[in-house]
C-alpha atoms as a PDB file:
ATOM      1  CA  UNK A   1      28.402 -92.151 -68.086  1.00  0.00           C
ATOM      2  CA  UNK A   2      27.053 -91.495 -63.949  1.00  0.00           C
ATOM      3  CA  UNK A   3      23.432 -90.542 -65.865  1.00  0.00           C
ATOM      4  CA  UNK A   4      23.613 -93.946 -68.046  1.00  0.00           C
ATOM      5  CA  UNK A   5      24.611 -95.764 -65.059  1.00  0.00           C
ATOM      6  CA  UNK A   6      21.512 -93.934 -63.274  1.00  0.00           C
ATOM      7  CA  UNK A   7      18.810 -94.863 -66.182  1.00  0.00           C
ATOM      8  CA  UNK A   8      20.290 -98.605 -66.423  1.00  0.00           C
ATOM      9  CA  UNK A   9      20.108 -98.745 -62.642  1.00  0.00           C
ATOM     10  CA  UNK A  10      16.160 -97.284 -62.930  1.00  0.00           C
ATOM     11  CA  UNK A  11      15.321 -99.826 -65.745  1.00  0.00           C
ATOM     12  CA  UNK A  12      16.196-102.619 -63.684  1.00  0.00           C
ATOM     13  CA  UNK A  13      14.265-101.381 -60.464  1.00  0.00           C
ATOM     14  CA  UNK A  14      11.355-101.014 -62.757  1.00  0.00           C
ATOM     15  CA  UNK A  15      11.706-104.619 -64.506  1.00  0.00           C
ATOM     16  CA  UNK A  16      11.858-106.142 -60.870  1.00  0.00           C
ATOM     17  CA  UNK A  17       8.993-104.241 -59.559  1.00  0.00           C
ATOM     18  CA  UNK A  18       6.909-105.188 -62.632  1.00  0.00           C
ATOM     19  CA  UNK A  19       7.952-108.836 -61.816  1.00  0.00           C
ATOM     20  CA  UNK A  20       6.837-108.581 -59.037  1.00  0.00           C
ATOM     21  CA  UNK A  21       3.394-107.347 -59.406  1.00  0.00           C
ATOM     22  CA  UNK A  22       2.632-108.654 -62.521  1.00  0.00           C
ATOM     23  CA  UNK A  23       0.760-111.505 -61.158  1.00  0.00           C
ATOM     24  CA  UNK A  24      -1.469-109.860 -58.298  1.00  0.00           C
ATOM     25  CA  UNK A  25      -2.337-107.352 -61.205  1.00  0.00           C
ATOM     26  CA  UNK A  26      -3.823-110.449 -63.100  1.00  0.00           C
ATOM     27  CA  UNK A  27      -5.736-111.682 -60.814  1.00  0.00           C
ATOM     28  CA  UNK A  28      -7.140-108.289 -60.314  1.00  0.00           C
ATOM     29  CA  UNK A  29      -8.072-107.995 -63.753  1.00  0.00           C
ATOM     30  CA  UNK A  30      -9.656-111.232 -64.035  1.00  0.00           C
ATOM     31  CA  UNK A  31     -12.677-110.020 -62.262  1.00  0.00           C
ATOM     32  CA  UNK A  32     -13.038-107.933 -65.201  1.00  0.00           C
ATOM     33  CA  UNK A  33     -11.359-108.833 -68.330  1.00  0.00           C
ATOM     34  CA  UNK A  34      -9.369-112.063 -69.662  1.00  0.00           C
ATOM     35  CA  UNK A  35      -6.112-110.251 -70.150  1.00  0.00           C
ATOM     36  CA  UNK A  36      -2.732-112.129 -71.122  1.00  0.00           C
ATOM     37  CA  UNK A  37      -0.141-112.724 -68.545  1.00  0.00           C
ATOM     38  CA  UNK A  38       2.492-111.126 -70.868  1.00  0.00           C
ATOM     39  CA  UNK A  39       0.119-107.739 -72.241  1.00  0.00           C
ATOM     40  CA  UNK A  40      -0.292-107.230 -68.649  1.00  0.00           C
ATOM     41  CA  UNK A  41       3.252-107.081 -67.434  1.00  0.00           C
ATOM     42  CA  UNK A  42       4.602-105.013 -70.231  1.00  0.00           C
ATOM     43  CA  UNK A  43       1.879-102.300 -69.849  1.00  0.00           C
ATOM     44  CA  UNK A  44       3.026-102.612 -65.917  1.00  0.00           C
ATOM     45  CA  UNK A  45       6.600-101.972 -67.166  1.00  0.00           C
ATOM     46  CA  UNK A  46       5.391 -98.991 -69.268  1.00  0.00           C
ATOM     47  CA  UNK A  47       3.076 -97.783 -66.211  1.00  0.00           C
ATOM     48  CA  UNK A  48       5.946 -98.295 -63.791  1.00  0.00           C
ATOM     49  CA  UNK A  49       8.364 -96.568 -66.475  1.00  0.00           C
ATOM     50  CA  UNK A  50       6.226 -93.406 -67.000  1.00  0.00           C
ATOM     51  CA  UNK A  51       5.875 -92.748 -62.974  1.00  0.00           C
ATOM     52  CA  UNK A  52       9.750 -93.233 -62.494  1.00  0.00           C
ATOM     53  CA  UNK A  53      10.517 -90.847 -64.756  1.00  0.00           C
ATOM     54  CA  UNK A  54       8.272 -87.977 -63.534  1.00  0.00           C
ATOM     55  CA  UNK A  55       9.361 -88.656 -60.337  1.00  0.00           C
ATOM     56  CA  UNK A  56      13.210 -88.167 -61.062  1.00  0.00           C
ATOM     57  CA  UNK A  57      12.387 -85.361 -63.918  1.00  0.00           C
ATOM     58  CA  UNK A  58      13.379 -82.591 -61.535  1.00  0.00           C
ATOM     59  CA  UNK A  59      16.194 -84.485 -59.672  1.00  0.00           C
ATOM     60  CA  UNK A  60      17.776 -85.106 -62.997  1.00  0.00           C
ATOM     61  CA  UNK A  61      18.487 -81.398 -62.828  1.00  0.00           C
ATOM     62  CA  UNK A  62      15.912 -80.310 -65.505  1.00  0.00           C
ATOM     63  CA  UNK A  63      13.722 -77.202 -64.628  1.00  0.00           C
ATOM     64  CA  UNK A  64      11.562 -77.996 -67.360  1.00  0.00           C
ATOM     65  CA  UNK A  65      10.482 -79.715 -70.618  1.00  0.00           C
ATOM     66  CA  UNK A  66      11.905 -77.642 -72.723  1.00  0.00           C
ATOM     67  CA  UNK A  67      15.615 -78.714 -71.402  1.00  0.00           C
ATOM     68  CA  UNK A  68      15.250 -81.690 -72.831  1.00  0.00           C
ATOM     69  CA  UNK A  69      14.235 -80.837 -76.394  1.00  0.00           C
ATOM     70  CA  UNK A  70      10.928 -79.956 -76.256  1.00  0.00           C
ATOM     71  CA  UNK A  71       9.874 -76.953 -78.374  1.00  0.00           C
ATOM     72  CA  UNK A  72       8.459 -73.740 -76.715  1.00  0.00           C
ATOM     73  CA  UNK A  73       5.077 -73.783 -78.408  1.00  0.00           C
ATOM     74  CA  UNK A  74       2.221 -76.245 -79.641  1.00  0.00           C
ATOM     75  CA  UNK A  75       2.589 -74.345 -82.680  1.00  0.00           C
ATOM     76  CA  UNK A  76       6.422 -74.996 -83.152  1.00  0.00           C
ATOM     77  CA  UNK A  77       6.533 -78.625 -82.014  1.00  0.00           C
ATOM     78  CA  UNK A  78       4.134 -79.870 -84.357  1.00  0.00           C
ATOM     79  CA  UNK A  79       5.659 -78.486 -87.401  1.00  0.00           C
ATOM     80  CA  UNK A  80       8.660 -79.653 -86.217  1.00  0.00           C
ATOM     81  CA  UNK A  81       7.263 -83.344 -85.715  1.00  0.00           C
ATOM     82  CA  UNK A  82       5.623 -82.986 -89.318  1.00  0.00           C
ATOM     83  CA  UNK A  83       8.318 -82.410 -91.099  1.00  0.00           C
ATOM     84  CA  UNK A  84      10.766 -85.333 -89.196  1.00  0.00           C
ATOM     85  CA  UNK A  85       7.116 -87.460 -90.071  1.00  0.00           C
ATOM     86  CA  UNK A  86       7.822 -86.838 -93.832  1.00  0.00           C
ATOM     87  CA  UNK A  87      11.863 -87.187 -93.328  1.00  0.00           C
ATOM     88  CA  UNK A  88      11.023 -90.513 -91.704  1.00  0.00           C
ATOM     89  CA  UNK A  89       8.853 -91.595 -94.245  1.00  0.00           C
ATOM     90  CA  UNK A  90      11.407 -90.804 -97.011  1.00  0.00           C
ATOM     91  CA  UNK A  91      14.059 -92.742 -95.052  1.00  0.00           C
ATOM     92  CA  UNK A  92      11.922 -95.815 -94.960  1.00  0.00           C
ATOM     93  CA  UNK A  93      10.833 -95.698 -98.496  1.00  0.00           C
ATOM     94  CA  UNK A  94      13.865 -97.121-100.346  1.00  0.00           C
ATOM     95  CA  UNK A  95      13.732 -99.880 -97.320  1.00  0.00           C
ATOM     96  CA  UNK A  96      10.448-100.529 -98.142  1.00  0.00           C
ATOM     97  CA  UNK A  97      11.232-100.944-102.368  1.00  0.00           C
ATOM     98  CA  UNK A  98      13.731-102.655-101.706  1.00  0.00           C
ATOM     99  CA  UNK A  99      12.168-105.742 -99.772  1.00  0.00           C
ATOM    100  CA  UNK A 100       9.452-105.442-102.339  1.00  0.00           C
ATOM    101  CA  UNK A 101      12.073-105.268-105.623  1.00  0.00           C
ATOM    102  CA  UNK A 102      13.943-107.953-104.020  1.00  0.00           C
ATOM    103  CA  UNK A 103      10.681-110.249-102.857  1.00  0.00           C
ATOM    104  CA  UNK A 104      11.591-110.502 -99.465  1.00  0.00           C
ATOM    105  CA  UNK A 105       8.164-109.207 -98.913  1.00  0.00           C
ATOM    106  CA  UNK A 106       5.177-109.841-101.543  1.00  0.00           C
ATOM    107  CA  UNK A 107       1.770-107.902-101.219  1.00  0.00           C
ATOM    108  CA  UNK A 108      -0.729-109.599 -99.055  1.00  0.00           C
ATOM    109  CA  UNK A 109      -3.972-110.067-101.726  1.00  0.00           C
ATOM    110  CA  UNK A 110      -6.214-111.675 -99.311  1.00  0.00           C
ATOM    111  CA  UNK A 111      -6.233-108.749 -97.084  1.00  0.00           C
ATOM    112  CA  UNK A 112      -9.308-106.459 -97.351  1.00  0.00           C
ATOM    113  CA  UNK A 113      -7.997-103.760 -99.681  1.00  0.00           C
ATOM    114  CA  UNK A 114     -11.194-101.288 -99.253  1.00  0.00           C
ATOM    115  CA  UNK A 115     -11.257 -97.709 -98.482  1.00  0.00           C
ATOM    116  CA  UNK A 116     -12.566 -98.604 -94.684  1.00  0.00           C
ATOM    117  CA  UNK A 117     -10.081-100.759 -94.180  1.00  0.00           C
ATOM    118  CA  UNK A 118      -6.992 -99.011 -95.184  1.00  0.00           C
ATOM    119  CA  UNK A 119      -8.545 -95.878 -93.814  1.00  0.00           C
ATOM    120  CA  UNK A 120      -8.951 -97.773 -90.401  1.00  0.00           C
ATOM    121  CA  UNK A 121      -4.940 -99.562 -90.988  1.00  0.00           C
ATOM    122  CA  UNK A 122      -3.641 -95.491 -91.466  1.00  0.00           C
ATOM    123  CA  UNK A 123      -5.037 -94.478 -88.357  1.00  0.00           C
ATOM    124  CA  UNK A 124      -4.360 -97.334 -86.191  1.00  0.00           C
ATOM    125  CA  UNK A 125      -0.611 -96.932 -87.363  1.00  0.00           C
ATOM    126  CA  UNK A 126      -0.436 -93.139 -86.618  1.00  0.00           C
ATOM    127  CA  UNK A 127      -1.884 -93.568 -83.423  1.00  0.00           C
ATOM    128  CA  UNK A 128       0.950 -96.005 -82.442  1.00  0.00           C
ATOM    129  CA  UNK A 129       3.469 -94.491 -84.123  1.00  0.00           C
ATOM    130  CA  UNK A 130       2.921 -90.983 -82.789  1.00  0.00           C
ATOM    131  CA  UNK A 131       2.630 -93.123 -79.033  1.00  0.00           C
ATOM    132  CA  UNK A 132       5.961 -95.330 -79.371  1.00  0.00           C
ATOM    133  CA  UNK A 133       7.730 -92.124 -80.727  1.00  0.00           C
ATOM    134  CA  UNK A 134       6.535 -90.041 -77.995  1.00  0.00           C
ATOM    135  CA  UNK A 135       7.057 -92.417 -75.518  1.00  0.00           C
ATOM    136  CA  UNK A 136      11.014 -93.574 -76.713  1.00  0.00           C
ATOM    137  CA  UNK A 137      12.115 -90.056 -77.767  1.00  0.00           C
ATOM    138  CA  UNK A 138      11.113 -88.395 -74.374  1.00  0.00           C
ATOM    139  CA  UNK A 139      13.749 -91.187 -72.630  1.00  0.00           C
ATOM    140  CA  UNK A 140      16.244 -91.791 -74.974  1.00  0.00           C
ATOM    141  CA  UNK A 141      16.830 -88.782 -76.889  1.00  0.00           C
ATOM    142  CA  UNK A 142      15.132 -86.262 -74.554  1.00  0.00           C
ATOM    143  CA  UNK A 143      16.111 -87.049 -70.590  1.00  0.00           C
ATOM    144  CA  UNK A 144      18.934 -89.661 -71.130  1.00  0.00           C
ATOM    145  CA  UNK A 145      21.120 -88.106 -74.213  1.00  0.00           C
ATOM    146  CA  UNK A 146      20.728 -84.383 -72.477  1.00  0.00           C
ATOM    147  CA  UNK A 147      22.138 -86.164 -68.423  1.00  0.00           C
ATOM    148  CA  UNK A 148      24.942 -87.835 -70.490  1.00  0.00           C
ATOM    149  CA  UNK A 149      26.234 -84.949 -72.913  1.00  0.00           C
ATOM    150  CA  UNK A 150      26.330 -82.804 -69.465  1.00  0.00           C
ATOM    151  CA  UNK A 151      29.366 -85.546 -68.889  1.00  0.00           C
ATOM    152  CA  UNK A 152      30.544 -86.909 -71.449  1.00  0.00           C
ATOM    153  CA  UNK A 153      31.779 -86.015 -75.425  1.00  0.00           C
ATOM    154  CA  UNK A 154      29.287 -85.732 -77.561  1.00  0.00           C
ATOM    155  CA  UNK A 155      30.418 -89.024 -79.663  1.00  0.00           C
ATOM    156  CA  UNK A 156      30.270 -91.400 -76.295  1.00  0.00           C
ATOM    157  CA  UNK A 157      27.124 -89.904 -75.898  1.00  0.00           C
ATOM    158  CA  UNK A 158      25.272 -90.730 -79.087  1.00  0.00           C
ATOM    159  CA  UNK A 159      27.042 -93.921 -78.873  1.00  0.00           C
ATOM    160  CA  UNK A 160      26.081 -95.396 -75.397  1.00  0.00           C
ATOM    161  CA  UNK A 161      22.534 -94.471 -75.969  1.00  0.00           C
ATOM    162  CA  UNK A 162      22.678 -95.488 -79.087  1.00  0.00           C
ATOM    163  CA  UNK A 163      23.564 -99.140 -78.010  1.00  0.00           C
ATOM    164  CA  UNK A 164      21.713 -98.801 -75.038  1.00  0.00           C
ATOM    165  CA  UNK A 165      18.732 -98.122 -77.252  1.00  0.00           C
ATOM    166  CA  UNK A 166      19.071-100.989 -79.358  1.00  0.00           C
ATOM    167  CA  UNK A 167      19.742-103.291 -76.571  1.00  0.00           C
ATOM    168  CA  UNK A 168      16.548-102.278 -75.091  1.00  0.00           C
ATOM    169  CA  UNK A 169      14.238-103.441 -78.055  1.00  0.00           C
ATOM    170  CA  UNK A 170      15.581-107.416 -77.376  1.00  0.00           C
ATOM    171  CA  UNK A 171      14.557-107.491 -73.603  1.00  0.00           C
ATOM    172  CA  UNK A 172      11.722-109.685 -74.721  1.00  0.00           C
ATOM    173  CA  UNK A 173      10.693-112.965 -73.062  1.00  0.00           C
ATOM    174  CA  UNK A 174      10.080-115.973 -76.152  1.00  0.00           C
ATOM    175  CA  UNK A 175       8.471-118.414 -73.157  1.00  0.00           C
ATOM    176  CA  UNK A 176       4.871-118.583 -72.957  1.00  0.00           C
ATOM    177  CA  UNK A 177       3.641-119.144 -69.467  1.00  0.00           C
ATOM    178  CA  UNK A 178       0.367-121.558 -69.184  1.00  0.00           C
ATOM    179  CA  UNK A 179      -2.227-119.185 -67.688  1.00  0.00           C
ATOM    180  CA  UNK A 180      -3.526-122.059 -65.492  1.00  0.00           C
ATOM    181  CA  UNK A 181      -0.369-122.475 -63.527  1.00  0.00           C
ATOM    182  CA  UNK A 182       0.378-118.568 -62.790  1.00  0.00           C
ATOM    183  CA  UNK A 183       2.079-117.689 -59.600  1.00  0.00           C
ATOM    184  CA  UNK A 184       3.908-115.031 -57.831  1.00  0.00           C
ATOM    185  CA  UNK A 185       7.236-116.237 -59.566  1.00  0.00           C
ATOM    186  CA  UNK A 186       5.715-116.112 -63.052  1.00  0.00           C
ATOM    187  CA  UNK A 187       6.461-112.506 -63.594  1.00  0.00           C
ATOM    188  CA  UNK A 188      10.528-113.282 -62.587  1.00  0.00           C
ATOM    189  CA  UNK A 189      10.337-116.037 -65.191  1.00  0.00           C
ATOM    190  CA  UNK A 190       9.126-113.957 -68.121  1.00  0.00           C
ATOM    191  CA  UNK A 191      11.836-111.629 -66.773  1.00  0.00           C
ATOM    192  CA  UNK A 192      14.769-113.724 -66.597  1.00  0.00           C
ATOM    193  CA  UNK A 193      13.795-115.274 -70.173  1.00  0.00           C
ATOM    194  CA  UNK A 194      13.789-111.844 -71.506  1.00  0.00           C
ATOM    195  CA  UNK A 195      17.300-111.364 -70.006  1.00  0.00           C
ATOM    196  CA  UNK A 196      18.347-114.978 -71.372  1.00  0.00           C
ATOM    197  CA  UNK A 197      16.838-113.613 -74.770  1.00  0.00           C
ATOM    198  CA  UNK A 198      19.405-110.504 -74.816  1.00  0.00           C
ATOM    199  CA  UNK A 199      22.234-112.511 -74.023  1.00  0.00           C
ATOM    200  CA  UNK A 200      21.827-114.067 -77.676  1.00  0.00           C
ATOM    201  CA  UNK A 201      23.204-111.193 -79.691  1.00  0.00           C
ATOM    202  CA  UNK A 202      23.472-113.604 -82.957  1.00  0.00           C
ATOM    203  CA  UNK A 203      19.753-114.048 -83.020  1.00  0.00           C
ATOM    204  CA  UNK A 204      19.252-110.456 -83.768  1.00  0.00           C
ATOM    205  CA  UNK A 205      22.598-108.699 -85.000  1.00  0.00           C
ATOM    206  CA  UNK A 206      20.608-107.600 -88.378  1.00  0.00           C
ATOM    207  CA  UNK A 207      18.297-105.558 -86.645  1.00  0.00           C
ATOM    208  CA  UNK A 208      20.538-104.403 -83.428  1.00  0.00           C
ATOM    209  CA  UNK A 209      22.956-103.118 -86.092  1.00  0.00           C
ATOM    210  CA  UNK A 210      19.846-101.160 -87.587  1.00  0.00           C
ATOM    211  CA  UNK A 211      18.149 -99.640 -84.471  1.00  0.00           C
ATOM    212  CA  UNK A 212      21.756 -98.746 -83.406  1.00  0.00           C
ATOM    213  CA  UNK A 213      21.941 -96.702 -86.479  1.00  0.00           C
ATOM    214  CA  UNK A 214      18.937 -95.206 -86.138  1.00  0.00           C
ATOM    215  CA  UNK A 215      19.770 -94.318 -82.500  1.00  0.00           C
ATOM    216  CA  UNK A 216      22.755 -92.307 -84.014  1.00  0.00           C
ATOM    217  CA  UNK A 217      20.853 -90.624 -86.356  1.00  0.00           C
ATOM    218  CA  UNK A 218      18.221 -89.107 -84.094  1.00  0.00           C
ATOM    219  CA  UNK A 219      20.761 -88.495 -81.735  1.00  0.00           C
ATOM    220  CA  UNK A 220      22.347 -86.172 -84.205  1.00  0.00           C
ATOM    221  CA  UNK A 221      19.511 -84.739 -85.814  1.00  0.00           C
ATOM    222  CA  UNK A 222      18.621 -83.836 -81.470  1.00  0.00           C
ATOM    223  CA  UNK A 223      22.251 -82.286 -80.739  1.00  0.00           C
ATOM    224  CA  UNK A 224      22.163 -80.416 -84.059  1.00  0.00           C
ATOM    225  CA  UNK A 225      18.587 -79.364 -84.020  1.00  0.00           C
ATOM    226  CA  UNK A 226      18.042 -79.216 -80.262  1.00  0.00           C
ATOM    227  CA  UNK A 227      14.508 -80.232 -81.676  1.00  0.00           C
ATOM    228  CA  UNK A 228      13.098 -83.277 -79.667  1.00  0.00           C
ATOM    229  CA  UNK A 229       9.871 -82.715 -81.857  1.00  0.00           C
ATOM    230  CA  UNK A 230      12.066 -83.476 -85.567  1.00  0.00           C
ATOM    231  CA  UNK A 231      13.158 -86.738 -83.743  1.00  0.00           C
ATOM    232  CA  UNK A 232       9.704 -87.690 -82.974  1.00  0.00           C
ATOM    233  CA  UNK A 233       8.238 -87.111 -86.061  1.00  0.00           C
ATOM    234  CA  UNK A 234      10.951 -89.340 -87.973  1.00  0.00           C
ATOM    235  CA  UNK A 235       9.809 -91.923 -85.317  1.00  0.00           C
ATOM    236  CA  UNK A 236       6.743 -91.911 -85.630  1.00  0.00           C
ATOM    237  CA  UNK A 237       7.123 -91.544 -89.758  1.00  0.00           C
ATOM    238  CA  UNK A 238       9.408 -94.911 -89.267  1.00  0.00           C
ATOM    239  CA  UNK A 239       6.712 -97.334 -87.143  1.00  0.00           C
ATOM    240  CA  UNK A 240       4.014 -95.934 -89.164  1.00  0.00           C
ATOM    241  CA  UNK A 241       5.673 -96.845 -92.500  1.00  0.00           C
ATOM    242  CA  UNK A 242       6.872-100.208 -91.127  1.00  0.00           C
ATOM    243  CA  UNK A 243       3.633-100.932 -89.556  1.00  0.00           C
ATOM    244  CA  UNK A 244       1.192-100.347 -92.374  1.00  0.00           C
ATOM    245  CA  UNK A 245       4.210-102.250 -94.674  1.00  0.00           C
ATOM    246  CA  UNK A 246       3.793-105.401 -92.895  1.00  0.00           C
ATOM    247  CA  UNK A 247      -0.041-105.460 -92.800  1.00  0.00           C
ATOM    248  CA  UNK A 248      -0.073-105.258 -96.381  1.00  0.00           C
ATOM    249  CA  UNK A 249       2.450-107.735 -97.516  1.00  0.00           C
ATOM    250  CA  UNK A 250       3.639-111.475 -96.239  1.00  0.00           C
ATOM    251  CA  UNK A 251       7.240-112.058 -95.758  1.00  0.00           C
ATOM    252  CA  UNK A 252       9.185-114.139 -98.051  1.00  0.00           C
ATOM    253  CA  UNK A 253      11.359-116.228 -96.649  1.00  0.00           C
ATOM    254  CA  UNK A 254      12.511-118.369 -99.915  1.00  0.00           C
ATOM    255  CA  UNK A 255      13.994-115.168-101.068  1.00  0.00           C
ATOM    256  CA  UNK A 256      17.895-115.132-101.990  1.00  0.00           C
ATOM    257  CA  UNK A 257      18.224-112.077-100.477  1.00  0.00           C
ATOM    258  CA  UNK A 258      15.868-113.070 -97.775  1.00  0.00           C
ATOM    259  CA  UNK A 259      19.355-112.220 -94.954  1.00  0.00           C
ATOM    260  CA  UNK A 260      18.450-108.854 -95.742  1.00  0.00           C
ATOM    261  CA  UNK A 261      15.178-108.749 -93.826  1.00  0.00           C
ATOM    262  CA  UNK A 262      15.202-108.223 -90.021  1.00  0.00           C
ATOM    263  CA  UNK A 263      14.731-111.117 -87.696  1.00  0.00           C
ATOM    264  CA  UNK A 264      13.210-108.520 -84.817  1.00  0.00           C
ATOM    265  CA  UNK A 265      10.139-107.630 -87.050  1.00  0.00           C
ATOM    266  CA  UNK A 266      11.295-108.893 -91.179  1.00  0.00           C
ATOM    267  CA  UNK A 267      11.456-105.380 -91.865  1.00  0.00           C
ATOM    268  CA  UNK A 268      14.734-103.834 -90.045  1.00  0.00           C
ATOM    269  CA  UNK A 269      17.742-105.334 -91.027  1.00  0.00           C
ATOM    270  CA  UNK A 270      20.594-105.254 -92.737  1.00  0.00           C
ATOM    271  CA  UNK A 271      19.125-102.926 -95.576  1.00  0.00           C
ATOM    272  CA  UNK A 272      17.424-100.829 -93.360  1.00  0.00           C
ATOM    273  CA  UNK A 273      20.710-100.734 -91.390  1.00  0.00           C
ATOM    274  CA  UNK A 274      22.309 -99.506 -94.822  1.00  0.00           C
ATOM    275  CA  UNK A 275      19.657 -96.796 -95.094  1.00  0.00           C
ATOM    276  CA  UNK A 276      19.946 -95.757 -92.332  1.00  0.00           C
ATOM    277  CA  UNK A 277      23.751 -95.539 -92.691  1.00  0.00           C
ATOM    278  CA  UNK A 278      23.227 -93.261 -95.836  1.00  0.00           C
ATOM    279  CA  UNK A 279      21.302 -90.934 -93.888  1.00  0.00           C
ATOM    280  CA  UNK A 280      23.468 -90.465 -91.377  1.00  0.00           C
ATOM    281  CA  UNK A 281      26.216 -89.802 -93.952  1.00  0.00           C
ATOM    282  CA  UNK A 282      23.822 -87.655 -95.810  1.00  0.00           C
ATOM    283  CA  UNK A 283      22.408 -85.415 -92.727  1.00  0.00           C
ATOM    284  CA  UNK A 284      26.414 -85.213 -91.265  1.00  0.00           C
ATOM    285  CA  UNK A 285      27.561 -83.734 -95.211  1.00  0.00           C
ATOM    286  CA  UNK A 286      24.669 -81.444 -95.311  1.00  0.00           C
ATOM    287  CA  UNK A 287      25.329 -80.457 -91.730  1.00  0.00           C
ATOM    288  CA  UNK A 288      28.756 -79.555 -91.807  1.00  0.00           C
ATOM    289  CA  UNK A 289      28.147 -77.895 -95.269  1.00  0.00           C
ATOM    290  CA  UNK A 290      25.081 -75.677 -93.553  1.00  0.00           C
ATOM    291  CA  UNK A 291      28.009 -74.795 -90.640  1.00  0.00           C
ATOM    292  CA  UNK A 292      30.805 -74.095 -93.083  1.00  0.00           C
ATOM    293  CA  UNK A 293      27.790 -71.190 -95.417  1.00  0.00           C
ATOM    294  CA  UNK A 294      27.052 -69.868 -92.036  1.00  0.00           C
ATOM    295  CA  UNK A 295      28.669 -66.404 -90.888  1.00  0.00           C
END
């Protein structure tokens, strides 16, 4: 638990720091663009995140990327990332026909169904899948899962960054700041109304009970695989499938079964939380089967 302790501790640093200069970065920009106050500090957190990291890589006691899951060559990793893309996309799919069979989602037919458009929608939600994949699996089930199995049982493990994980996806500030009255406090504002926002697990059970589950299944699939590539290619296969799901339909929220659609994005929620549930089941059977055949 020391190397939870140790990432919590870095999170907060970084959250502080990006308070801090989330304002004089603003005002920068300002000579150039017309950013928003909030874009700019959660890029700064992501900045901030990405520098902290490489900076503690090697004090973290790894030697190099490839103790932390990542596969030898370019060859290797991005087989491995294409076949956890189609695993994540199969994972997602009865999510997504259920919402539809149920109506808690309907198909958006004012949206520009041509070929340039849905060709432009595919590779806008590849590009961000591949980057929040990249980007969540390095930390979470790359550096941070590796520091705390090196301590800790293997179920502690998964489930601390599991939670932790989930936890992380709610640190979200719901005030908007007028952009006219921006000071040096503004950033600590946004920051303490994320924290404020957290503090309300009710308002997002659905889909913390969800992303924990998905937490635990990558988490597994990375301890049994040792493949950090498999876990970002179901990643990536999930945001891309939930992304392009949501541009293409409106959600419903005079369904009857509209409690099964997540508050965090009316996609993840409690039937994506049984998926997800399913899989794990699924992946542990076919796991301990694959162990039992083997000599």
């Amino acid at each position: 638990m020391y190397a939870l302790l140790v990432f919590v501790l870095l999170l907060v640093s970084v959250l502080i720091a990006s308070a801090a200069l989330a304002w004089p970065l603003q005002t920068l920009l300002t000579l150039w663009f017309e950013p928003e106050f909030e874009s700019v500090i959660s890029r700064t957190v992501l900045g901030l995140g990405i520098l902290v990291f490489l900076a503690v890589f090697r004090k973290a006691g790894f030697s190099s990327w490839r103790d932390i899951g990542f596969s030898p060559g370019f060859r290797q990793f991005c087989g491995d990332a294409a076949r956890g893309f189609a695993a994540g996309i199969l994972i997602m799919a009865p999510v997504v026909a259920g919402l539809l069979l149920v109506q808690n989602r309907v198909p958006d037919l004012n949206w520009d169904w041509s070929a340039g458009s849905l060709a432009a929608l595919l590779a806008s939600a590849l590009v961000a899948g591949s980057i929040v994949a990249l980007i969540e699996e390095t930390l979470f089930r790359g550096a941070l899962l590796t520091a705390v199995l090196r301590r800790s049982s293997v179920l502690l493990a998964v489930a601390s960054t599991s939670l932790f994980y989930s936890l992380v996806h709610f640190l979200q500030p719901e005030q908007e700041l007028d952009p006219r009255s921006l000071d040096w406090a503004s950033g600590f504002v946004l920051l303490l109304d994320a924290v404020v926002t957290l503090l309300k697990p009710l308002l997002y059970m659905d889909t913390f009970i969800a992303l924990f589950f998905a937490g635990m299944l990558l988490a597994l699939i990375r301890i049994r695989t040792g493949s950090l590539a498999i876990c970002i290619g179901i990643h990536a296969g999930w945001v891309f499938a939930i992304k392009i799901f949501k541009r293409l339909t409106n959600s419903n929220d005079t369904s009857p079964f509209a409690f099964l659609t997540g508050t965090y994005d009316h996609v993840t929620g409690y039937l994506a939380a049984a998926c997800l549930l399913a899989a794990i089941l699924i992946y542990m059977k076919i796991s301990q089967r694959s162990r039992t055949e083997c000599p």
